[in-house]
Structures are given as C-alpha cells and as structure tokens.
N, C-alpha and C. Protein backbone atom coordinates (compact mmCIF):
# COMPACT_ATOMS: atom_id res chain seq x y z
N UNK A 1 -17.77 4.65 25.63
CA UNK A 1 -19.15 5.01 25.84
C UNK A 1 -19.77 5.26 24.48
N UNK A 2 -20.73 4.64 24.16
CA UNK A 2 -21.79 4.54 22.94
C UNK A 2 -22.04 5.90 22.75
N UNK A 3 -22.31 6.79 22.02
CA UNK A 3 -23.12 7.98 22.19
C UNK A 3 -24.25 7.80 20.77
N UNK A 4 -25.37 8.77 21.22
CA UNK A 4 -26.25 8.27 19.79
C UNK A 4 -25.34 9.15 19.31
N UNK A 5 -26.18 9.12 17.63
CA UNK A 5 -25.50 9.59 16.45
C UNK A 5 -26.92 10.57 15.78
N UNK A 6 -25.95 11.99 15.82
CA UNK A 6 -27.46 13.24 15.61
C UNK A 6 -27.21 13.19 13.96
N UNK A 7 -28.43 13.01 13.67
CA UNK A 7 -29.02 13.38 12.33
C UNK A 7 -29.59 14.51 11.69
N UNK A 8 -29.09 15.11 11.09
CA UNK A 8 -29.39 16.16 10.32
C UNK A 8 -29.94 16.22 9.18
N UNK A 9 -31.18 16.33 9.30
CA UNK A 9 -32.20 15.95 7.64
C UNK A 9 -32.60 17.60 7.74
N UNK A 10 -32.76 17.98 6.38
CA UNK A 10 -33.43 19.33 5.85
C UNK A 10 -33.19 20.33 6.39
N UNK A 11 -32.16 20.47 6.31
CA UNK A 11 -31.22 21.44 6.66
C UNK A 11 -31.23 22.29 5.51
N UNK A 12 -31.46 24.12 5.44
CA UNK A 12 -31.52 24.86 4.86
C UNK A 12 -29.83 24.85 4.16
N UNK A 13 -29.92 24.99 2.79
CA UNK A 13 -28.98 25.74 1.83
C UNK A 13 -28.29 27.54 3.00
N UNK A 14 -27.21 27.29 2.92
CA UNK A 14 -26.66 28.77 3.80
C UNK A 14 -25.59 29.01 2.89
N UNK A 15 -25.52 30.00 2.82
CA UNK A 15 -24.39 30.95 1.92
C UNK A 15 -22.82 30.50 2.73
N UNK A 16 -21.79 30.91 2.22
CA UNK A 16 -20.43 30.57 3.14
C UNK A 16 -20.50 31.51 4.49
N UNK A 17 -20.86 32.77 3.99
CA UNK A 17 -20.81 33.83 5.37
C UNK A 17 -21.45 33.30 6.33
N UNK A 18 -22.72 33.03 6.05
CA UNK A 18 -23.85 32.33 7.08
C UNK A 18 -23.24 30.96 7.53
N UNK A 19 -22.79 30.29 7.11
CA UNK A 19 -22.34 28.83 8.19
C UNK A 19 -20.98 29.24 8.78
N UNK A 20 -20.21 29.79 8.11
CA UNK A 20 -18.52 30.05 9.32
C UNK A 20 -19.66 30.74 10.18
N UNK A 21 -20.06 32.17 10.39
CA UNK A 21 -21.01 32.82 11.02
C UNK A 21 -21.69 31.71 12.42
N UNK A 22 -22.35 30.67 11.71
CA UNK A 22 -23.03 29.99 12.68
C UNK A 22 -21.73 28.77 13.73
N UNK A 23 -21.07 28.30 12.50
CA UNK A 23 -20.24 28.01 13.24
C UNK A 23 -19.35 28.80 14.57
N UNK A 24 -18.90 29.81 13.86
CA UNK A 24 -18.42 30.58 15.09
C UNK A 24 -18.60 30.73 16.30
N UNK A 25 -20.34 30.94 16.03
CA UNK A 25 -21.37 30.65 17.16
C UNK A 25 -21.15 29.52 17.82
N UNK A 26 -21.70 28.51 17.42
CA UNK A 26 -21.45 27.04 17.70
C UNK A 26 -20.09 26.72 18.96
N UNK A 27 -19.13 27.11 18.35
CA UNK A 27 -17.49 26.65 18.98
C UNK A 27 -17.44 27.37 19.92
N UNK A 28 -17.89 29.06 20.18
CA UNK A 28 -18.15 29.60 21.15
C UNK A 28 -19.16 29.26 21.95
N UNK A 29 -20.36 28.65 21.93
CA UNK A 29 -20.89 28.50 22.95
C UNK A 29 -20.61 27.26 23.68
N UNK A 30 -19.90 26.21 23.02
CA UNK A 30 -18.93 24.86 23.18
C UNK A 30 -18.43 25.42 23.98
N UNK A 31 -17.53 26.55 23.71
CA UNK A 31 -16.40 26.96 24.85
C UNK A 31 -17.20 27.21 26.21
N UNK A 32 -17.95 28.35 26.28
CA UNK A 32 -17.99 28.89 27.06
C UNK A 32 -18.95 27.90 27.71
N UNK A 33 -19.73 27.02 27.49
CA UNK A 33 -20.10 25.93 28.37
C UNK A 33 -19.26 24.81 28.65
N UNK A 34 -18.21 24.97 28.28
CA UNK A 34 -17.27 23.84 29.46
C UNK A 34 -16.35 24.71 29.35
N UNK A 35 -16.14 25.65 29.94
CA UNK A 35 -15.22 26.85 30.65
C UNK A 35 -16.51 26.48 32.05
N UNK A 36 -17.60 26.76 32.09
CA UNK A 36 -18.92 27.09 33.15
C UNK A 36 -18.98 25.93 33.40
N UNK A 37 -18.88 24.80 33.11
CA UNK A 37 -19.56 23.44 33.37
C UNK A 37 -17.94 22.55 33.64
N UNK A 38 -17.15 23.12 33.64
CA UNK A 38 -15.89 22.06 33.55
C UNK A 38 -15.91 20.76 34.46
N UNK A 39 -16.16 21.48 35.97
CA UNK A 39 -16.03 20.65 37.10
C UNK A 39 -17.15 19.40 37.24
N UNK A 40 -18.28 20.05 36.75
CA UNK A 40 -19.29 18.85 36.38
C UNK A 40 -19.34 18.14 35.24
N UNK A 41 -18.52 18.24 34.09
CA UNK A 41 -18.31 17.59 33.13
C UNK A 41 -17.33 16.63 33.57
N UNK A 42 -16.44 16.98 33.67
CA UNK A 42 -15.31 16.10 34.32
C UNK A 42 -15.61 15.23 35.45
N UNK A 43 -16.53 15.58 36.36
CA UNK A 43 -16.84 14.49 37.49
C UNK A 43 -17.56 13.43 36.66
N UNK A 44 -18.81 14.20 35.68
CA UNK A 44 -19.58 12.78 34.59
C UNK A 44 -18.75 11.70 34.38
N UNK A 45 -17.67 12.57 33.02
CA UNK A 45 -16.62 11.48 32.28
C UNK A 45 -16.08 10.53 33.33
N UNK A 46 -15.28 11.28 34.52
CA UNK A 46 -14.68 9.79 35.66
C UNK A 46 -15.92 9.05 35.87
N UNK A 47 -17.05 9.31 36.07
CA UNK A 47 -17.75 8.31 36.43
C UNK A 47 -18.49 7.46 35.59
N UNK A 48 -18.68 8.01 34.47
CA UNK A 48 -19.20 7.02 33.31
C UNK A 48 -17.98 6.33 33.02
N UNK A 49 -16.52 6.65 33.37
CA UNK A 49 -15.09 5.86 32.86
C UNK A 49 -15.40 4.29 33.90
N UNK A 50 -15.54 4.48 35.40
CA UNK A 50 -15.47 3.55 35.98
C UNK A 50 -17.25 2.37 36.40
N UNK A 51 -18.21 2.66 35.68
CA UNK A 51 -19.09 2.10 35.63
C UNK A 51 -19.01 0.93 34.92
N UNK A 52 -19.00 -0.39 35.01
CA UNK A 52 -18.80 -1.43 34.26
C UNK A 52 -19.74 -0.89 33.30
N UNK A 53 -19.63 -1.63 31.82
CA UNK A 53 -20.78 -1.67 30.78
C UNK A 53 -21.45 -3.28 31.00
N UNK A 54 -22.69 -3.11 30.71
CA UNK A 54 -23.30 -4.65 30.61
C UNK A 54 -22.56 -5.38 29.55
N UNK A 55 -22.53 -6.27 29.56
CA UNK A 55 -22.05 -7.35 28.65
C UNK A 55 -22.71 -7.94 28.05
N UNK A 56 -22.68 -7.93 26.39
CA UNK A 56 -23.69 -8.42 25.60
C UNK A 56 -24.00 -9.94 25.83
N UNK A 57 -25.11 -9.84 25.32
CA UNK A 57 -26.17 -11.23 25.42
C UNK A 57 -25.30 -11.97 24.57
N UNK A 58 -24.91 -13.89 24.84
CA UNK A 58 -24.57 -14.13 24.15
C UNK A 58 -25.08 -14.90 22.95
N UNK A 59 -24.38 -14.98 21.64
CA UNK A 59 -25.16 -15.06 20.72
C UNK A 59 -25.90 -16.51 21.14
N UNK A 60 -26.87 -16.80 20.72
CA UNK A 60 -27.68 -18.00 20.30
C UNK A 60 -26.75 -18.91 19.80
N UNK A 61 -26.15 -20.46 20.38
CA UNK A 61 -25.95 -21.75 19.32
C UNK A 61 -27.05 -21.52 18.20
N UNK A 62 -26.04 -21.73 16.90
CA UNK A 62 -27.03 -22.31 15.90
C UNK A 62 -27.25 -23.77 16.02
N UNK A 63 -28.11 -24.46 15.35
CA UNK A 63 -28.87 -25.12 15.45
C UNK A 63 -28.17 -26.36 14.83
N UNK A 64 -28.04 -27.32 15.52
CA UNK A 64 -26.66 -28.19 15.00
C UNK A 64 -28.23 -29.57 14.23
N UNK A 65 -28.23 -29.47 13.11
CA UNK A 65 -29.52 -30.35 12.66
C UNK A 65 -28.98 -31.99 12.23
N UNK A 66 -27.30 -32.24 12.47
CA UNK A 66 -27.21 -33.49 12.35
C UNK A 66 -26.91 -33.82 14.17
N UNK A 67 -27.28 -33.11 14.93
CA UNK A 67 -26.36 -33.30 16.07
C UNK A 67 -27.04 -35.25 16.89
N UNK A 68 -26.26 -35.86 17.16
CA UNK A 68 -26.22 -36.82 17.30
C UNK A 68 -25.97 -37.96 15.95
N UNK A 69 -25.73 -37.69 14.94
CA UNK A 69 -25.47 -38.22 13.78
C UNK A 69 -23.96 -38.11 13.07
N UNK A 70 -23.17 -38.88 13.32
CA UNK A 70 -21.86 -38.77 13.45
C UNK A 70 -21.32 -39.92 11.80
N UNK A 71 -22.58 -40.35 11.76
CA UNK A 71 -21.91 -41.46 10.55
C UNK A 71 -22.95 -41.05 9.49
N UNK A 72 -22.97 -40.87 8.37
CA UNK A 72 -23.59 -40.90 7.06
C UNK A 72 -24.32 -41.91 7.01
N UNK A 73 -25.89 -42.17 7.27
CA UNK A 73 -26.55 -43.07 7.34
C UNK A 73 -26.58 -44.77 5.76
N UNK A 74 -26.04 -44.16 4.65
CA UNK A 74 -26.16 -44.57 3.55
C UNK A 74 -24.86 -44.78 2.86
C-alpha cells in the first residue's frame, strides 16, 4: 500500500530536552491510540491487504518511424 510521504518544512530549532520531550509525547500517543483503536486498525489493514490494486496503464509503444521499412532504401 502506497502511503503519501509527510513533509516537514520550517520546523522550529528545539533544544535536545524539548524534542526527546516531544517525542515521548509522540510514541505515547502512538501507543495509546492503537491500544484504543486496535480492533479497527486491524480490520482496515486485512482489508486494504485483500483489495486488488489497479494495474498500471500500460506504457505507450514508442513510435517505430522506420516501421514498414525493412531494407535501407540506398
């Protein structure tokens, strides 16, 4: 499964205390929302597991510019 990709522009300068600090935060509230959410997380994942994905478009033939020209005219 594709997932986007989060970007983080201008993001404040934080001291070391202040990011473990926020991190801490962070991993704990990770936890404690799939401790609360387990059973509905887990039903998602099986079902996004068994959904076919579309299948990409296929590419374009390039453009064959001698096509019917099999002998070197000259």
């Amino acid at each position: 499964m594709d997932s986007p990709t989060l970007i983080l522009t201008g993001l404040p300068e934080l001291s070391d205390e202040s990011a473990g600090q926020i991190h801490d935060f962070l991993s704990s509230f990770v936890n404690a929302f799939e401790d609360r959410y387990y059973t509905q997380l887990h039903q998602y994942y099986q079902l996004q597991s068994t959904i076919p994905k579309p299948s990409e478009p296929p590419e374009p033939p390039e453009a064959d510019l001698f096509h019917g020209f099999d002998e070197i005219p000259f």
